[in-house]
Protein backbone atom coordinates (compact mmCIF):
# COMPACT_ATOMS: atom_id res chain seq x y z
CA UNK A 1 30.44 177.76 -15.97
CA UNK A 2 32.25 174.73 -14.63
CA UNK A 3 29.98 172.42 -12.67
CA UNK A 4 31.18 171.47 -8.75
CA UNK A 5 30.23 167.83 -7.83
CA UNK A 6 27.82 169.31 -5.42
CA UNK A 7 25.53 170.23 -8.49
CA UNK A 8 23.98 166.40 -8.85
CA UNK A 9 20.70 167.70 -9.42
CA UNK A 10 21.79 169.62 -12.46
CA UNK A 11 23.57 166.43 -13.28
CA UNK A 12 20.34 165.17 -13.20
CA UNK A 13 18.12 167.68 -15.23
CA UNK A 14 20.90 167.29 -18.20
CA UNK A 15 20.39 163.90 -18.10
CA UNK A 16 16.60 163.79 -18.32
CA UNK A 17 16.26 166.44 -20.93
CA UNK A 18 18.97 164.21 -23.22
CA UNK A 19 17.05 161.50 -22.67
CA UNK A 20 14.24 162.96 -24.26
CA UNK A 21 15.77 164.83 -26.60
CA UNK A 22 17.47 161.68 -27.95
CA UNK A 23 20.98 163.97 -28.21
CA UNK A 24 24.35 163.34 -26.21
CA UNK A 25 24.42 164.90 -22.53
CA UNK A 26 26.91 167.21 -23.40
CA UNK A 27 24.98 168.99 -25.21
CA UNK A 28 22.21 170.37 -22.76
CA UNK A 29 25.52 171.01 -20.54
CA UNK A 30 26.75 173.46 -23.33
CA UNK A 31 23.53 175.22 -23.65
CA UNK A 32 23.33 175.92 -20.09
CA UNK A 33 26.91 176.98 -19.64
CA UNK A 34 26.48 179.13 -22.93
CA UNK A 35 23.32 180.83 -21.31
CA UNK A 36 24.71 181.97 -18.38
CA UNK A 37 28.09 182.93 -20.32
CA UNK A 38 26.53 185.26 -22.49
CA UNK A 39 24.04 186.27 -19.52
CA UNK A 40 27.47 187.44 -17.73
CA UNK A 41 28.93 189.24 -21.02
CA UNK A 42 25.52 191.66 -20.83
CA UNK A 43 25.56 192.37 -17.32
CA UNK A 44 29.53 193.08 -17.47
CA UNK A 45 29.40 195.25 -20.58
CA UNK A 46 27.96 197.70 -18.55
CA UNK A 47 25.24 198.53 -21.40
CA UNK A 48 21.84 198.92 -19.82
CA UNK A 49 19.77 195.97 -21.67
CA UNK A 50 16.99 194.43 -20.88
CA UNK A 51 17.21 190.90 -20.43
CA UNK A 52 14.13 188.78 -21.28
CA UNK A 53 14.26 185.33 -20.07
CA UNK A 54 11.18 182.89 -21.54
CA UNK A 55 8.72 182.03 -19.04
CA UNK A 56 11.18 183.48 -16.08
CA UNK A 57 10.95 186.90 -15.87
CA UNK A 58 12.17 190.24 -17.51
CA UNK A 59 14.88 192.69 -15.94
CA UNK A 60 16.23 195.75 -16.84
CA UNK A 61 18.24 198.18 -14.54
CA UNK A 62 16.73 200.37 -12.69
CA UNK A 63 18.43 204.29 -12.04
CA UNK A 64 16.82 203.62 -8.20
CA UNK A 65 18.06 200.66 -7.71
CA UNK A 66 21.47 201.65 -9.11
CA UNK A 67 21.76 204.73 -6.73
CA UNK A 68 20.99 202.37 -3.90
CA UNK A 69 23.75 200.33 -4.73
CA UNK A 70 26.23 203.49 -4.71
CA UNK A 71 24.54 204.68 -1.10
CA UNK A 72 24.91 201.58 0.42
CA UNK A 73 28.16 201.34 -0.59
CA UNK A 74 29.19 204.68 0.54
CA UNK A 75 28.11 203.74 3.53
CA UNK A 76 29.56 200.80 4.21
CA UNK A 77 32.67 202.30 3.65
CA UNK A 78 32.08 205.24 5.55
CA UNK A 79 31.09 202.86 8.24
CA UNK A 80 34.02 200.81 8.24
CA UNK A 81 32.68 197.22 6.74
CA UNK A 82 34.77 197.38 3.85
CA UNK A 83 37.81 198.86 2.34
CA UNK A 84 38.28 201.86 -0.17
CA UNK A 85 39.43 199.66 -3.40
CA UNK A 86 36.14 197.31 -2.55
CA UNK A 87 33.89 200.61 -2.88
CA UNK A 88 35.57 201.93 -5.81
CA UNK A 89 35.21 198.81 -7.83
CA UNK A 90 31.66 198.12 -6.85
CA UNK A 91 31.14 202.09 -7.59
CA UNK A 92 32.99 202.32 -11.01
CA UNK A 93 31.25 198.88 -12.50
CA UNK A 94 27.41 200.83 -11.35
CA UNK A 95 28.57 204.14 -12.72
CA UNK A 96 28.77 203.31 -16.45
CA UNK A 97 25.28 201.89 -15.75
CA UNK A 98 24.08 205.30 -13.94
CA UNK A 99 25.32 207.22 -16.52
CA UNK A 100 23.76 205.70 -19.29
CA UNK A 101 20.08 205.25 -17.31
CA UNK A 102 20.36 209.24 -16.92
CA UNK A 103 20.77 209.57 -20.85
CA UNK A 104 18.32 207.23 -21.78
CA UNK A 105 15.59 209.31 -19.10
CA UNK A 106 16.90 212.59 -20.22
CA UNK A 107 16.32 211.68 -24.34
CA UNK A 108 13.15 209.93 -23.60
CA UNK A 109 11.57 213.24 -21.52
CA UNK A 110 12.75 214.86 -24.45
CA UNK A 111 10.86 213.02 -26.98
CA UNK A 112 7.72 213.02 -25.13
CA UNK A 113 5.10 214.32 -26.26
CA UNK A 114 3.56 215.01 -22.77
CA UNK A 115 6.67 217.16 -21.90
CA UNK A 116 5.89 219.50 -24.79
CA UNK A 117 5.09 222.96 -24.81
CA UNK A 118 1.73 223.85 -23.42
CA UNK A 119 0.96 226.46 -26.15
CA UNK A 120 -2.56 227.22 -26.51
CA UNK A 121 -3.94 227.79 -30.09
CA UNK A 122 -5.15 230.97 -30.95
CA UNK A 123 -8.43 231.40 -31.58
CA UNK A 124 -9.09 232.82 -35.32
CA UNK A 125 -11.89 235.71 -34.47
């Protein structure tokens, strides 16, 4: 990620955090850039992964959220707000996503143990 001149205040925070560090500015720049590079590379491989980020947060995709992003897109198109080739991209880069979320649920009900069979045991008389 290329920094715009608008972006003083990161300007700033690379600064600071060299200053303590004792190490060249570039190289807070690098970390940052390398962050959100390899930040991008998950979310575009279109692998469901859950992203941990220290003291920030954790996020993972969600199947709901993912078939609200293919509904709203439908309808925007059907609705006229934005063109086919617009929906289709949005809709193909989700679907690999879908797909995947629907395997994972699928072979995780299958595995658990509460979704076994509800034999009863026979009582020895």
């Amino acid at each position: 990620m290329n920094l715009k001149p608008q972006d003083e205040y990161l300007n700033e925070i690379f600064k600071k955090v060299a200053e303590k560090h004792g190490v060249d500015e570039k190289y807070p720049r690098e970390m940052y850039d390398h962050f959100f590079y390899s930040l991008r590379k998950v979310i575009q491989s279109h692998i469901p992964a859950t992203i941990e980020i220290a003291k920030f947060g954790t996020f993972e995709p969600n199947l709901k959220k993912v078939n609200a992003i293919i509904r709203k897109t439908l309808l925007r198109y059907n609705e006229g707000y934005i063109p086919r080739d617009d929906a289709a991209r949005v809709i193909s880069q989700v679907w690999p996503v879908r797909q995947a979320l629907i395997i994972d649920k699928l072979y995780k009900k299958k595995n658990d143990k509460r979704y076994g069979s509800k034999r009863r045991k026979r009582s020895s008389s």
